[in-house]
Protein backbone atom coordinates (compact mmCIF):
# COMPACT_ATOMS: atom_id res chain seq x y z
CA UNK A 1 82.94 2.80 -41.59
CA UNK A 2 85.17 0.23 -39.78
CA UNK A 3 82.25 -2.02 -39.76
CA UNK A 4 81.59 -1.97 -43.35
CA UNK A 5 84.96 -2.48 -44.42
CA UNK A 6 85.04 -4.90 -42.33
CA UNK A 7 82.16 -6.62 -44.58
CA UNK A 8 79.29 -6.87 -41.86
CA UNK A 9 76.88 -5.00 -44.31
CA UNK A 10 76.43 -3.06 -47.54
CA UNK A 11 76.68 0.04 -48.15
CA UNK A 12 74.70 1.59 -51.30
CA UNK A 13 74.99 5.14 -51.99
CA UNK A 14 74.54 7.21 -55.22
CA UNK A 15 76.78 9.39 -57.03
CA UNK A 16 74.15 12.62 -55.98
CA UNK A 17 73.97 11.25 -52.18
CA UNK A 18 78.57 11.34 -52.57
CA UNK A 19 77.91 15.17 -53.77
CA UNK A 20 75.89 16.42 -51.47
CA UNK A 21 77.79 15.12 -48.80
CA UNK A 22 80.92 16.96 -50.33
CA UNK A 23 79.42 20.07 -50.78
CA UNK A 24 77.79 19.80 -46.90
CA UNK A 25 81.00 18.66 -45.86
CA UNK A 26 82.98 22.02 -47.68
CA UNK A 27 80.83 24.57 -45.43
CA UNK A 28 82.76 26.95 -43.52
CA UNK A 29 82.05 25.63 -40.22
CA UNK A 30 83.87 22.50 -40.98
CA UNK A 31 86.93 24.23 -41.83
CA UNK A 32 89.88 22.39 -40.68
CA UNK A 33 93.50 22.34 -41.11
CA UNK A 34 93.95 19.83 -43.51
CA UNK A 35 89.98 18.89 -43.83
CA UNK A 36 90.58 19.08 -47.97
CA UNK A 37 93.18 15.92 -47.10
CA UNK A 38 91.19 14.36 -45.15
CA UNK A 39 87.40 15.07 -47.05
CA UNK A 40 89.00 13.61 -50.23
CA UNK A 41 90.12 10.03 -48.39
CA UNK A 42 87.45 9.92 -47.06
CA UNK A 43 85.05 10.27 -50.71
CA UNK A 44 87.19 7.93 -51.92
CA UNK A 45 86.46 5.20 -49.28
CA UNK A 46 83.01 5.52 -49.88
CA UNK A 47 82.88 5.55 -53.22
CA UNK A 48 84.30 1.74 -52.57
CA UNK A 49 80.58 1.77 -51.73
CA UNK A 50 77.76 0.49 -54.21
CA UNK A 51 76.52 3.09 -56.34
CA UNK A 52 72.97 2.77 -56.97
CA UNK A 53 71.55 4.51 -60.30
CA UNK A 54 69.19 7.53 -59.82
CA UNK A 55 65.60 6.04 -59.37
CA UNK A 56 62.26 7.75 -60.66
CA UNK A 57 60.96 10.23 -58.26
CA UNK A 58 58.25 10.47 -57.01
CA UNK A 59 56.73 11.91 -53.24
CA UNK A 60 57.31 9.87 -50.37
CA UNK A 61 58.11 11.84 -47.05
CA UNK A 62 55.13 13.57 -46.61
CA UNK A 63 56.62 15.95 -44.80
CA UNK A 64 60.19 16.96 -46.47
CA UNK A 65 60.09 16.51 -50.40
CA UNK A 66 64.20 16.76 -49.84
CA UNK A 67 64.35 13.28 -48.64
CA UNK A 68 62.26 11.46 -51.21
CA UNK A 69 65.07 10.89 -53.01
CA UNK A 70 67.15 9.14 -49.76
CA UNK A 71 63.94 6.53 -49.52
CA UNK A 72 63.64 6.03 -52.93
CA UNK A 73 67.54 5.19 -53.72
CA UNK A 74 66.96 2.75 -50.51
CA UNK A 75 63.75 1.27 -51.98
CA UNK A 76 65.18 0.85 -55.22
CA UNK A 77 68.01 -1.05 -53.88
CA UNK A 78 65.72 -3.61 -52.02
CA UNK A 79 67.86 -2.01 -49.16
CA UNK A 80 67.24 -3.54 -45.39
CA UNK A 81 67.42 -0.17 -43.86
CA UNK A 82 68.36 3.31 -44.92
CA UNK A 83 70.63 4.95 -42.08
CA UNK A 84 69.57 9.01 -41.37
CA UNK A 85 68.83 11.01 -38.53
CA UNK A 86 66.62 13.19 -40.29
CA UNK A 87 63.56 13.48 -38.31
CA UNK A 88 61.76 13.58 -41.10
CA UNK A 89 62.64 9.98 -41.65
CA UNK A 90 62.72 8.51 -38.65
CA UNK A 91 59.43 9.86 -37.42
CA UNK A 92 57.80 7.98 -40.84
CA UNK A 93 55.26 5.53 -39.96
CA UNK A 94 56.04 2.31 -41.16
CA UNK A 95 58.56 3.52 -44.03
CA UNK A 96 60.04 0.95 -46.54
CA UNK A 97 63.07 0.15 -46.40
CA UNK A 98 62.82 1.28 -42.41
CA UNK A 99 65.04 3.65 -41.11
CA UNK A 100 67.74 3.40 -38.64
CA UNK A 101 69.79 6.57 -36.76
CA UNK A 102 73.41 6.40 -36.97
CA UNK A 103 73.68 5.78 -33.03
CA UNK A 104 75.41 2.87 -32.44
CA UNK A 105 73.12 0.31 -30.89
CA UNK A 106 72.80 -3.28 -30.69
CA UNK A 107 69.86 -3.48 -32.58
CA UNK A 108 71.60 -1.42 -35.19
CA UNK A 109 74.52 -3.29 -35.39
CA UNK A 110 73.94 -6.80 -34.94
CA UNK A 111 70.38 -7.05 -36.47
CA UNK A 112 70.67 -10.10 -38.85
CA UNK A 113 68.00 -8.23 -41.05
């Protein structure tokens, strides 16, 4: 987060990608004192985000139908990278836009690309 506020990339998200993470984000074993306080500052930072329009769908992971939609909102966005650390993503060969995990690395985070 700090780093894209900070301007050292883009983030582009869509307004289905913001749900779902809500509605993971509301399950009972995230409960938290205060987590409604702190779930809705933290929707509203991101939708500071781009928001990238729904594209067509159409299969792509061959082997979770669930995450088309991730690589096609990246593709559609001429994205660099999409960020996940579904395994169903990053075990793609040769996916487009590739995919990074959410470790911080310095390949991650310093890639000019």
């Amino acid at each position: 987060m700090l780093a894209w506020e900070a301007g050292a990339f883009e983030l582009i998200v869509s307004k289905r990608l913001l749900d779902e993470l809500q509605d993971v984000l509301l399950r009972p074993k995230f409960e938290r004192p205060g987590r409604q306080a702190t779930l809705d500052a933290f929707l509203r930072r991101l939708s500071a985000a781009t928001i990238s329009a729904d594209p067509p769908s159409r299969r792509i992971v061959p082997d979770d139908e669930k995450n088309d939609y991730i690589m096609l909102v990246g593709e559609a966005a001429d994205a660099h990278h999409v960020v996940s650390g579904d395994p169903h993503l990053t075990t793609m060969r040769d996916p487009r836009p590739p995919v990074l995990t959410p470790e911080p690395s310095t390949s991650c985070w310093l890639s000019e690309d």
